[in-house]
N, C-alpha and C. Protein backbone atom coordinates (compact mmCIF):
# COMPACT_ATOMS: atom_id res chain seq x y z
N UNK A 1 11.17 8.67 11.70
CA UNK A 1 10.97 9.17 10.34
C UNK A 1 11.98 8.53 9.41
N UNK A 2 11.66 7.92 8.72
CA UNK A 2 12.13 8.04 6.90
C UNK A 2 12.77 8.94 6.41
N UNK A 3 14.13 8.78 6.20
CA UNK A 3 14.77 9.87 5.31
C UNK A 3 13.77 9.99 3.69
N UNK A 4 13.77 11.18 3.62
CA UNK A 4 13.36 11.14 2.03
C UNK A 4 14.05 12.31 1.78
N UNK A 5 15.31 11.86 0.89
CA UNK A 5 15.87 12.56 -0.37
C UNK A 5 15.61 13.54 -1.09
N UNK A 6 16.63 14.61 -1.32
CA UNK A 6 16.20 15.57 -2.77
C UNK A 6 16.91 15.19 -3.92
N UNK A 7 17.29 14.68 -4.84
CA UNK A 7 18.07 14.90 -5.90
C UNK A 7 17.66 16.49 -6.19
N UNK A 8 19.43 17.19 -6.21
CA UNK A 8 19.07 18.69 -6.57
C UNK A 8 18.83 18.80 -7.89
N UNK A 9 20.13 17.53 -8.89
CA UNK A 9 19.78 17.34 -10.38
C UNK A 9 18.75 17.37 -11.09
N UNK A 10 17.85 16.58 -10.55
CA UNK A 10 16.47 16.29 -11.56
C UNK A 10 15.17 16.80 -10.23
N UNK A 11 15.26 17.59 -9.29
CA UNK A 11 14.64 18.06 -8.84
C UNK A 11 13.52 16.89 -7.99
N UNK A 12 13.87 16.25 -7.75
CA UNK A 12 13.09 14.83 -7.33
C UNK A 12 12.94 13.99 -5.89
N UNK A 13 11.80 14.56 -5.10
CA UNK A 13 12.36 13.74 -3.88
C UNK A 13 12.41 11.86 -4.23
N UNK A 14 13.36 11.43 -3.27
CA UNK A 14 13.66 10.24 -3.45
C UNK A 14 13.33 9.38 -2.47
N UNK A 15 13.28 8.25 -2.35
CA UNK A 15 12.43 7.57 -1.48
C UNK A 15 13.01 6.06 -1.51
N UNK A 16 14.12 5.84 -0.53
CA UNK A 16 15.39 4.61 -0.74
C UNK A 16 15.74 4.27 -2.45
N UNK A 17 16.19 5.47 -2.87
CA UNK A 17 16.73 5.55 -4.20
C UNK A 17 15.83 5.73 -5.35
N UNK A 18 14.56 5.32 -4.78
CA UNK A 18 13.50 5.27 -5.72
C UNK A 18 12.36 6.83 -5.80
N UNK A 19 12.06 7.22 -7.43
CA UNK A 19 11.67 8.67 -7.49
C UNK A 19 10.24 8.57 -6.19
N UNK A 20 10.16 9.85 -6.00
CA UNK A 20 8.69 9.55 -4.78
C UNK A 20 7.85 11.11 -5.58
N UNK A 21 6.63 10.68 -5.49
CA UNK A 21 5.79 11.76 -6.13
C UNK A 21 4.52 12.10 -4.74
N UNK A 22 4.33 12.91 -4.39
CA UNK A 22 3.12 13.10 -3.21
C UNK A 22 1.70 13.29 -4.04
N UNK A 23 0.35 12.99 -3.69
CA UNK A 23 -0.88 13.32 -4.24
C UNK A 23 -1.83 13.34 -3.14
N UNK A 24 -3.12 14.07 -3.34
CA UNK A 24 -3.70 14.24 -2.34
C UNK A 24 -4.64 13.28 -3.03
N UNK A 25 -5.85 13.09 -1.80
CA UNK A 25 -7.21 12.32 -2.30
C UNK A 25 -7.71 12.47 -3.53
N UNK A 26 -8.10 13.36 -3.64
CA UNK A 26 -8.69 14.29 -4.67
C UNK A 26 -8.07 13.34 -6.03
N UNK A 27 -6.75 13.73 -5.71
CA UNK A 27 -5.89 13.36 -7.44
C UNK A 27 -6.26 11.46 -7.37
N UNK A 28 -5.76 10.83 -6.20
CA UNK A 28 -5.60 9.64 -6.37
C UNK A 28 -6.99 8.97 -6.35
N UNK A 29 -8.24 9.31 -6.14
CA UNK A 29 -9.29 8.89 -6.10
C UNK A 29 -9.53 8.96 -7.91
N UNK A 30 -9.29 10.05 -8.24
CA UNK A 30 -9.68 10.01 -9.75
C UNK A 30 -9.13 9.66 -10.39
N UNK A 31 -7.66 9.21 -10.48
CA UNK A 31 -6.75 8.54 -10.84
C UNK A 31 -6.91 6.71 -10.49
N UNK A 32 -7.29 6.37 -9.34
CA UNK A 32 -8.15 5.43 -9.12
C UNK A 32 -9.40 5.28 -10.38
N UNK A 33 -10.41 6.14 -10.18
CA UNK A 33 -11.27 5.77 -10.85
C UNK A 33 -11.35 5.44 -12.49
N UNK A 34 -10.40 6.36 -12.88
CA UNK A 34 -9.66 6.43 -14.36
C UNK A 34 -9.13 5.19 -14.52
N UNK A 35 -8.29 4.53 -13.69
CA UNK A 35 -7.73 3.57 -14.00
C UNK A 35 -8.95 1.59 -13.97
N UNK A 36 -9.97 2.10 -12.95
CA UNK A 36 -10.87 1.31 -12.98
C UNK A 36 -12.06 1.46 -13.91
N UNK A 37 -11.90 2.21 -14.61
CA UNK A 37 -12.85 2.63 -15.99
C UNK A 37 -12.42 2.08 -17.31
N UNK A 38 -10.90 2.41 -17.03
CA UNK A 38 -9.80 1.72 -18.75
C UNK A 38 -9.63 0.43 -18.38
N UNK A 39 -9.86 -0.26 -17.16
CA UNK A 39 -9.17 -1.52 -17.30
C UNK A 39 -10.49 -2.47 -16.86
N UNK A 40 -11.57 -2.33 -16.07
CA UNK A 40 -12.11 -2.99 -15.86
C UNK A 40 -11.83 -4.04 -14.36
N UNK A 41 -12.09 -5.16 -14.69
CA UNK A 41 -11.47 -6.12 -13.82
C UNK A 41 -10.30 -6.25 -13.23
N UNK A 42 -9.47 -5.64 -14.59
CA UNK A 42 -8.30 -5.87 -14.42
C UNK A 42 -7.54 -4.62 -13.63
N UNK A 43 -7.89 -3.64 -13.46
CA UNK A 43 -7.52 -2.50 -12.28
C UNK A 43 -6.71 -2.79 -11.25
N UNK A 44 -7.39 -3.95 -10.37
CA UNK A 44 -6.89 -4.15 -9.51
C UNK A 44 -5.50 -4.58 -9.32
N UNK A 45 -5.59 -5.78 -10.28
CA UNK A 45 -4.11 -6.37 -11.03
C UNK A 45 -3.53 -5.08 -10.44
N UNK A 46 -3.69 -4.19 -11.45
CA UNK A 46 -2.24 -3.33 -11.89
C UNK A 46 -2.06 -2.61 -11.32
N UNK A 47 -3.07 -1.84 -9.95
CA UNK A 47 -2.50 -1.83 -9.07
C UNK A 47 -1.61 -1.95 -7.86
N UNK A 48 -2.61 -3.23 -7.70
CA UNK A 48 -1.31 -3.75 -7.02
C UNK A 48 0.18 -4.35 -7.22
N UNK A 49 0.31 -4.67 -8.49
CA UNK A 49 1.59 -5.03 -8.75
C UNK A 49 2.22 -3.85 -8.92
N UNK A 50 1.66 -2.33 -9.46
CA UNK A 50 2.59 -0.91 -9.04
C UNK A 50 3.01 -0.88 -7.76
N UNK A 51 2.22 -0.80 -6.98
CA UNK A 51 2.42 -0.44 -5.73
C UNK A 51 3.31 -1.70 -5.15
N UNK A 52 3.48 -2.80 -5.65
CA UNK A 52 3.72 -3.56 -4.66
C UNK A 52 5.72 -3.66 -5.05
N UNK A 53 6.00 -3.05 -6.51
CA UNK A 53 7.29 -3.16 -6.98
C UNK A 53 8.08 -1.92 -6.63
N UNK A 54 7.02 -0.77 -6.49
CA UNK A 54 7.54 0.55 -5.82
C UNK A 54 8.14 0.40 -4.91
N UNK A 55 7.02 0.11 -3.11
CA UNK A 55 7.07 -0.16 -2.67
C UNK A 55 8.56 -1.56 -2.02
N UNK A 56 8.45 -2.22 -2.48
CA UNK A 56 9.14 -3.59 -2.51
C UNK A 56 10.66 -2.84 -2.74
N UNK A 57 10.92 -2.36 -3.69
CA UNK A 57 12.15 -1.40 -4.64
C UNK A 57 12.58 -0.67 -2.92
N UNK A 58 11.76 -0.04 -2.63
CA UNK A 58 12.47 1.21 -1.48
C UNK A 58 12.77 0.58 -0.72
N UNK A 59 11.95 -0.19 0.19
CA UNK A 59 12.32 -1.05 1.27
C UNK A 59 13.01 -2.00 1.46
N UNK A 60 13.65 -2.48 -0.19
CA UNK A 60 14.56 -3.77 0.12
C UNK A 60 15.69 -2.95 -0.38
N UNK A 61 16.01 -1.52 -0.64
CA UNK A 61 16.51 -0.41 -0.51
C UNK A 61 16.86 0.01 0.81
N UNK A 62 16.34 0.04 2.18
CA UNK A 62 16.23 1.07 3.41
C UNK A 62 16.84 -0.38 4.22
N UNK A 63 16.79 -1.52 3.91
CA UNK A 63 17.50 -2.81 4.69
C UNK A 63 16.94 -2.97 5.93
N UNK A 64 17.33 -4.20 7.08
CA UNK A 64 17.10 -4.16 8.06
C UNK A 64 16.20 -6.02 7.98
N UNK A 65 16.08 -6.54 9.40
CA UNK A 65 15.94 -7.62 9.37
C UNK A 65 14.20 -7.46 9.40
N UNK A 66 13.55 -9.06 9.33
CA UNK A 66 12.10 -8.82 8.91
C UNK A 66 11.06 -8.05 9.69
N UNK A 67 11.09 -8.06 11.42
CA UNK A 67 10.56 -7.31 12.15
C UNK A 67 10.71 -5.65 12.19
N UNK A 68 11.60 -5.30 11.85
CA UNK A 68 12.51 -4.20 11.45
C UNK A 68 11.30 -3.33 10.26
N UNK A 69 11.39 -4.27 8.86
CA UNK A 69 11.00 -4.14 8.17
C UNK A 69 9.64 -3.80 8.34
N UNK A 70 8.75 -4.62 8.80
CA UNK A 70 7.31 -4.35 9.01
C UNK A 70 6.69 -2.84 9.81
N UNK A 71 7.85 -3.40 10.70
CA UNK A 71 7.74 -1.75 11.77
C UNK A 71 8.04 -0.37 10.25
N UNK A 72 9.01 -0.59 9.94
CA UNK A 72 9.31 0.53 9.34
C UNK A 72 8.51 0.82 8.18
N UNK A 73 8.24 -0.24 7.36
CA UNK A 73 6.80 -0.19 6.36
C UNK A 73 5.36 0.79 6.70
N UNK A 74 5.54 0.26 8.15
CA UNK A 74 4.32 1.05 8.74
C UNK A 74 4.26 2.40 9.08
N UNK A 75 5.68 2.52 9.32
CA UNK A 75 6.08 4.27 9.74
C UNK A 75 5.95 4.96 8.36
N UNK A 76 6.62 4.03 7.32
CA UNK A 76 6.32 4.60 6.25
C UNK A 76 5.12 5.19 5.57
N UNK A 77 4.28 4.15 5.57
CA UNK A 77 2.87 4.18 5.03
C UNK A 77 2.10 4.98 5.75
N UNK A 78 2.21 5.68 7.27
CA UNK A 78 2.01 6.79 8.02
C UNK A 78 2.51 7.99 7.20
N UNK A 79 4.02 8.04 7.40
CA UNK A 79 4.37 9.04 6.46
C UNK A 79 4.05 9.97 5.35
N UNK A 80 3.51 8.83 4.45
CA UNK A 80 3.64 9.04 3.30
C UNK A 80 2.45 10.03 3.36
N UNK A 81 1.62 9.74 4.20
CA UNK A 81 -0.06 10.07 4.48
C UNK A 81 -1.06 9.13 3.75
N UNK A 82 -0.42 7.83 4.29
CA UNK A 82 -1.65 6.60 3.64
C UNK A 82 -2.44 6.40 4.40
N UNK A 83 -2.08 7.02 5.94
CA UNK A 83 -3.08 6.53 7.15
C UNK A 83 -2.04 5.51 7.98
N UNK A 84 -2.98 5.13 8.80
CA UNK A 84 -2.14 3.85 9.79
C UNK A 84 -2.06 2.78 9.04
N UNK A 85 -1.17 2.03 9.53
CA UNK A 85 -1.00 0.26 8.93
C UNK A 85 -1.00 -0.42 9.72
N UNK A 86 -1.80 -1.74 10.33
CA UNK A 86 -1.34 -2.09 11.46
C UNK A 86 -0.67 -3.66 11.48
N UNK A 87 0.61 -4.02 11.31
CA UNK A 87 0.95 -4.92 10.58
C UNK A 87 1.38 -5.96 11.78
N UNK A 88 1.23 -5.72 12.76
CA UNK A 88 1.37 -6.75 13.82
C UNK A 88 0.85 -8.45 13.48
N UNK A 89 -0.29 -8.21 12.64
CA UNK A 89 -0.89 -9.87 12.60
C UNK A 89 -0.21 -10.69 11.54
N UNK A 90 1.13 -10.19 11.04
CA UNK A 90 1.17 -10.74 9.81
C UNK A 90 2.29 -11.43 10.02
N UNK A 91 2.84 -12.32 9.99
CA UNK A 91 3.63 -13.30 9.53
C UNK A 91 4.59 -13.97 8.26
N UNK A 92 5.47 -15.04 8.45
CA UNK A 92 6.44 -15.30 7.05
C UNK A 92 5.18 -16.22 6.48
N UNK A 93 3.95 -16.63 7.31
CA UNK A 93 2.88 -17.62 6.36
C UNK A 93 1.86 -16.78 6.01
N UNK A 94 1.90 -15.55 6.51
CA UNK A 94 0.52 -14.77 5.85
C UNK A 94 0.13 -14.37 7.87
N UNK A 95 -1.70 -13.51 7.25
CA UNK A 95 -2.42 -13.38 8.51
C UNK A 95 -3.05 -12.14 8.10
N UNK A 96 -3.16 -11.13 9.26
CA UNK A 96 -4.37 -10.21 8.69
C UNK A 96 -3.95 -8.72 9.12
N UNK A 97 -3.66 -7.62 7.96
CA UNK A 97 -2.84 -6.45 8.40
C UNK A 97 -4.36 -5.50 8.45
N UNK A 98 -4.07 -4.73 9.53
CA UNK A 98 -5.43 -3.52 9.54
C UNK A 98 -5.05 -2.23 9.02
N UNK A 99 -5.81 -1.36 8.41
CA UNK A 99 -5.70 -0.16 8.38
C UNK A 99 -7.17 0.42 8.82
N UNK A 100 -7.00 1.27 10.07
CA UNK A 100 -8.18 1.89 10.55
C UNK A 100 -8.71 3.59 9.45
N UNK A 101 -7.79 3.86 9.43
CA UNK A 101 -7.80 4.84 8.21
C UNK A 101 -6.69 4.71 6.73
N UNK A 102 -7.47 4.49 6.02
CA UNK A 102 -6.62 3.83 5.13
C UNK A 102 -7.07 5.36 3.79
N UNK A 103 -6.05 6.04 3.35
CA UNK A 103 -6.56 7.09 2.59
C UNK A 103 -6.82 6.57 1.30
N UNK A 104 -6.97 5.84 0.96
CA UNK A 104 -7.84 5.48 0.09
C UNK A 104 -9.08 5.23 0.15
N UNK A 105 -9.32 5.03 0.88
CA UNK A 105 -10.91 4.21 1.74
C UNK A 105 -11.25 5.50 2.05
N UNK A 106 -10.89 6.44 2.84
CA UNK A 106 -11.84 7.38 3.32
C UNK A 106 -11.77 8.33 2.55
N UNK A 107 -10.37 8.97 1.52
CA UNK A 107 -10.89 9.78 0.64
C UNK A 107 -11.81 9.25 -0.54
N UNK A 108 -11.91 7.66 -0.90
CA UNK A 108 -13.15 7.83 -1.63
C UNK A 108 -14.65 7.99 -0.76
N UNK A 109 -15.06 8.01 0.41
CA UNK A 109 -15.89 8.06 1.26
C UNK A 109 -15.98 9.78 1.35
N UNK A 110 -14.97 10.55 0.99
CA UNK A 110 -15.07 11.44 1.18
C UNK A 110 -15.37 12.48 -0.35
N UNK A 111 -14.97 11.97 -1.75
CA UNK A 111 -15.08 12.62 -2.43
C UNK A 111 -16.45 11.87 -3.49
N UNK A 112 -16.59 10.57 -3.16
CA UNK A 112 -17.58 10.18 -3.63
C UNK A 112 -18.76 9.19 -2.91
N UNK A 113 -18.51 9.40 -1.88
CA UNK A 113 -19.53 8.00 -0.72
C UNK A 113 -19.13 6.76 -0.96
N UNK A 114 -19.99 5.80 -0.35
CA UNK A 114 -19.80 4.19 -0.62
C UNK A 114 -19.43 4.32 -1.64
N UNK A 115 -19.30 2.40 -2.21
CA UNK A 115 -18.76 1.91 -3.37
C UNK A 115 -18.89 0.82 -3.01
N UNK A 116 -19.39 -0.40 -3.61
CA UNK A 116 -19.65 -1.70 -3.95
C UNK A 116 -18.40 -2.77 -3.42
N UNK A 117 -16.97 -1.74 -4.16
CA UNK A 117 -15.99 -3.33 -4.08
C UNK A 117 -15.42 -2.43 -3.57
N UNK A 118 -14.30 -3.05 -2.46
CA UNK A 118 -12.98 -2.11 -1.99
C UNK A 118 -12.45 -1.30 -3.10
N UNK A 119 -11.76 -0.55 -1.83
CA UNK A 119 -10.63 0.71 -2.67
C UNK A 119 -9.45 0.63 -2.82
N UNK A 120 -8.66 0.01 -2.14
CA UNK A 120 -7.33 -0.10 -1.01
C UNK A 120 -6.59 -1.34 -2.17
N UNK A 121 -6.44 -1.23 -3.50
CA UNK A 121 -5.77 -1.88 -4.07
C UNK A 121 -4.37 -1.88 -3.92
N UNK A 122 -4.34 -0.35 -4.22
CA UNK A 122 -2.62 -0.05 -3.71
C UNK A 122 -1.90 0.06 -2.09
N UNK A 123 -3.09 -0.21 -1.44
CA UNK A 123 -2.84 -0.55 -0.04
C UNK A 123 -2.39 -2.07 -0.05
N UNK A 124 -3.27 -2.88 -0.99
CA UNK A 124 -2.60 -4.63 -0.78
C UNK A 124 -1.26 -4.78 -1.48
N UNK A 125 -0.63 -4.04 -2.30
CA UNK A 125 0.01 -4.31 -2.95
C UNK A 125 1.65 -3.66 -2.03
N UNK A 126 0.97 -2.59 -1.06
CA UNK A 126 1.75 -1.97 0.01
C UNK A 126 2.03 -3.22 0.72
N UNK A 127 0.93 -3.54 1.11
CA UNK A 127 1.40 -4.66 2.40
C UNK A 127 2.03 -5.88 1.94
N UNK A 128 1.80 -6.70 0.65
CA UNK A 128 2.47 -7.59 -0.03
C UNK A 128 4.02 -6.65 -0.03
N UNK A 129 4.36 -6.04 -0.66
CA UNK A 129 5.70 -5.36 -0.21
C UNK A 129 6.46 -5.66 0.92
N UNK A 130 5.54 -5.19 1.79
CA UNK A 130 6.31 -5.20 3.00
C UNK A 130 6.57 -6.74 3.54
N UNK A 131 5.46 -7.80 3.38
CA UNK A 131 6.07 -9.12 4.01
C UNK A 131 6.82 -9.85 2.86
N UNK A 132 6.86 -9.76 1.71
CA UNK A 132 8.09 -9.73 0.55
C UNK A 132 9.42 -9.35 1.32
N UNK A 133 9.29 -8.10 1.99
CA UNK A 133 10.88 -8.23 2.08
C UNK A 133 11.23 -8.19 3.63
N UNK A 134 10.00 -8.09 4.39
CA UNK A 134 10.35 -8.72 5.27
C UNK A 134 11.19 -10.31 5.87
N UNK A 135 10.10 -10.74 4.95
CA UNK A 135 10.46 -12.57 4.91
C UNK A 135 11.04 -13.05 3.68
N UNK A 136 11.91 -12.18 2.84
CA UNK A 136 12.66 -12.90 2.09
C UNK A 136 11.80 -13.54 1.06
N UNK A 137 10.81 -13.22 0.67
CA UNK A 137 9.47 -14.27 -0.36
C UNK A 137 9.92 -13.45 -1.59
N UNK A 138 9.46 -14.71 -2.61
CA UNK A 138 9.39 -14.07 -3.70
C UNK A 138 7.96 -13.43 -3.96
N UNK A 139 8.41 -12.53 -4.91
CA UNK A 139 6.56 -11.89 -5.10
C UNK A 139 5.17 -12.74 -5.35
N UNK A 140 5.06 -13.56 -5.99
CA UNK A 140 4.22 -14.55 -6.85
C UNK A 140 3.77 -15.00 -5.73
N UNK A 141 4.98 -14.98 -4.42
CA UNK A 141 4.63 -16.05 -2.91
C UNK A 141 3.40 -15.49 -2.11
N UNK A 142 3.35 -14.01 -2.37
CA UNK A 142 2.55 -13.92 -1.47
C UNK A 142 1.20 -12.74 -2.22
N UNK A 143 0.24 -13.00 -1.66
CA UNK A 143 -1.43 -12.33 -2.02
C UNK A 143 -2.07 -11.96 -1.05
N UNK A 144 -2.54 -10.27 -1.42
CA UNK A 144 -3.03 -10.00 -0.48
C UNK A 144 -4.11 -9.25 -1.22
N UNK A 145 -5.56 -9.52 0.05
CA UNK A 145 -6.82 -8.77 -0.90
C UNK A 145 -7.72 -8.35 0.76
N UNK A 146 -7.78 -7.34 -0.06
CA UNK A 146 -9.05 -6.54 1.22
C UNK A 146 -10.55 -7.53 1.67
N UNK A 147 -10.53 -7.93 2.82
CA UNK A 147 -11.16 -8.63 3.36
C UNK A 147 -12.49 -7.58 3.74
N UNK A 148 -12.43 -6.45 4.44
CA UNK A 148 -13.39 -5.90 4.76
C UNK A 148 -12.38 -3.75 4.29
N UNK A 149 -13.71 -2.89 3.83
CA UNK A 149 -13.27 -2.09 3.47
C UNK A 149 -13.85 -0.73 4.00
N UNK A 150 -13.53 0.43 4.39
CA UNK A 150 -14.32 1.38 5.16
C UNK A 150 -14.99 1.77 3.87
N UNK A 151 -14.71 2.09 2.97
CA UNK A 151 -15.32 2.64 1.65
C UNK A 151 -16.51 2.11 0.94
N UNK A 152 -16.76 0.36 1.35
CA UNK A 152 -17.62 -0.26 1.52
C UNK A 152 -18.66 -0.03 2.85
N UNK A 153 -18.49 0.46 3.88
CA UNK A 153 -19.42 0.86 5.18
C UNK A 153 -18.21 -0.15 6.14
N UNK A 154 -17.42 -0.68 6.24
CA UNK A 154 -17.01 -1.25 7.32
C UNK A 154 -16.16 -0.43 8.04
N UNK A 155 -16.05 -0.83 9.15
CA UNK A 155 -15.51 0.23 10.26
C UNK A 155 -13.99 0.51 10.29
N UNK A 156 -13.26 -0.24 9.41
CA UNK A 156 -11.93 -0.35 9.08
C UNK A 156 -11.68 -1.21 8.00
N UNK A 157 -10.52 -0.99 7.47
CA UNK A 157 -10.42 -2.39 6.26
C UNK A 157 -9.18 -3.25 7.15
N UNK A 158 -9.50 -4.08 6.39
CA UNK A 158 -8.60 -5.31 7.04
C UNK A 158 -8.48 -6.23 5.77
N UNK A 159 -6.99 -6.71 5.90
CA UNK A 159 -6.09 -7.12 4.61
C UNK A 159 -5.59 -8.61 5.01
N UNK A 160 -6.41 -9.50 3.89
CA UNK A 160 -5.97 -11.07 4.37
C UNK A 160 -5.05 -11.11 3.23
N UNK A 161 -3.88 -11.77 4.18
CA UNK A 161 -2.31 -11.99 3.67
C UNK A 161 -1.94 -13.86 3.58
N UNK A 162 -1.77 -14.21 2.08
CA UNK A 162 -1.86 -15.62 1.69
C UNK A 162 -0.25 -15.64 1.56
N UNK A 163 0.58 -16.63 2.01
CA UNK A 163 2.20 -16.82 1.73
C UNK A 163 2.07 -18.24 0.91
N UNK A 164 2.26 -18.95 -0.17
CA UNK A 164 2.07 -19.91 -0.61
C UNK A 164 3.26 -20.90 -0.86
C-alpha cells in the first residue's frame, strides 16, 4: 500500500504531496462526458495531459528506480480503485500496458453501455506517467492511446505506448 496523507490544516488527503480527491463511476463518467461535450475532439488532449501531470507530480514525488516505479504505479492505480494495470509489457522504448478492468471502461459500460471511441483517456495519461518517470523521459517523449477498449465491446483495453 501507498501511504496517503491527511493534511489536518486544509482537511485534504494527500497523495506524494500532491491534493488527492476520490470519485465514484457515477461522478467520473459524467464528468467524462461533460468534458467530451465542451471540448469535442479535443477532450482527450486534456485529459490526458491532467492525468498524466497529476499523476507524473506524485510519483516522481514517492521516488525509487524505474522497475520500482512501474510496480508501484500499478499498486497505485489498484488503489486508487482504477482497476488493475498491467504494466509488465512496457519498456524505456514504449510497448503495450493492459488493463483488464479499467474503471473507466466498465463504469461507462455500466452507467451507459457501449460507446464508439474509448474511454480510458485518463488511464493513458496514467500510464504515460508512469514510464515518464520510470525512464527518466521527458513528457512530449512519450504517447500513449488505447489500442483496444472494454467500453467499446473488447474483452480488455490495452494501451500502445510510443517513446520517441
Amino acid at each position: 500500500m501507498i501511504e496517503i496523507a491527511h493534511d489536518a490544516d486544509s482537511n485534504t488527503a494527500l497523495l506524494g504531496g500532491q491534493p488527492l480527491v476520490f470519485h465514484c463511476h457515477f461522478y467520473n463518467c459524467a464528468l467524462q462526458e461533460a468534458i467530451e461535450a465542451g471540448l469535442g475532439e479535443d477532450a482527450g488532449d486534456v485529459q490526458r495531459a491532467a492525468a498524466q501531470e497529476a499523476v507524473r507530480l506524485s510519483l516522481a514525488e514517492l521516488g525509487g528506480p524505474g522497475a520500482e516505479v512501474l510496480g508501484r504505479a500499478s499498486a497505485l492505480f489498484r488503489q486508487l480503485g482504477f482497476g488493475t494495470l498491467d504494466l509488465a509489457g512496457v519498456g524505456p522504448r514504449g510497448g503495450l500496458a493492459y488493463s483488464p478492468s479499467s474503471h473507466y471502461a466498465m463504469g461507462w459500460v455500466a452507467t451507459r453501455g457501449t460507446r464508439p471511441t474509448p474511454a480510458c483517456a485518463f488511464v493513458e495519461g496514467f500510464v504515460a506517467a508512469a514510464v515518464i518517470v520510470a525512464h527518466g523521459l521527458t513528457p512530449e517523449r512519450v504517447r500513449v492511446r488505447e489500442a483496444e477498449c472494454f467500453a467499446c465491446g473488447a474483452e480488455r483495453c490495452a494501451f500502445r505506448v510510443e517513446v520517441r
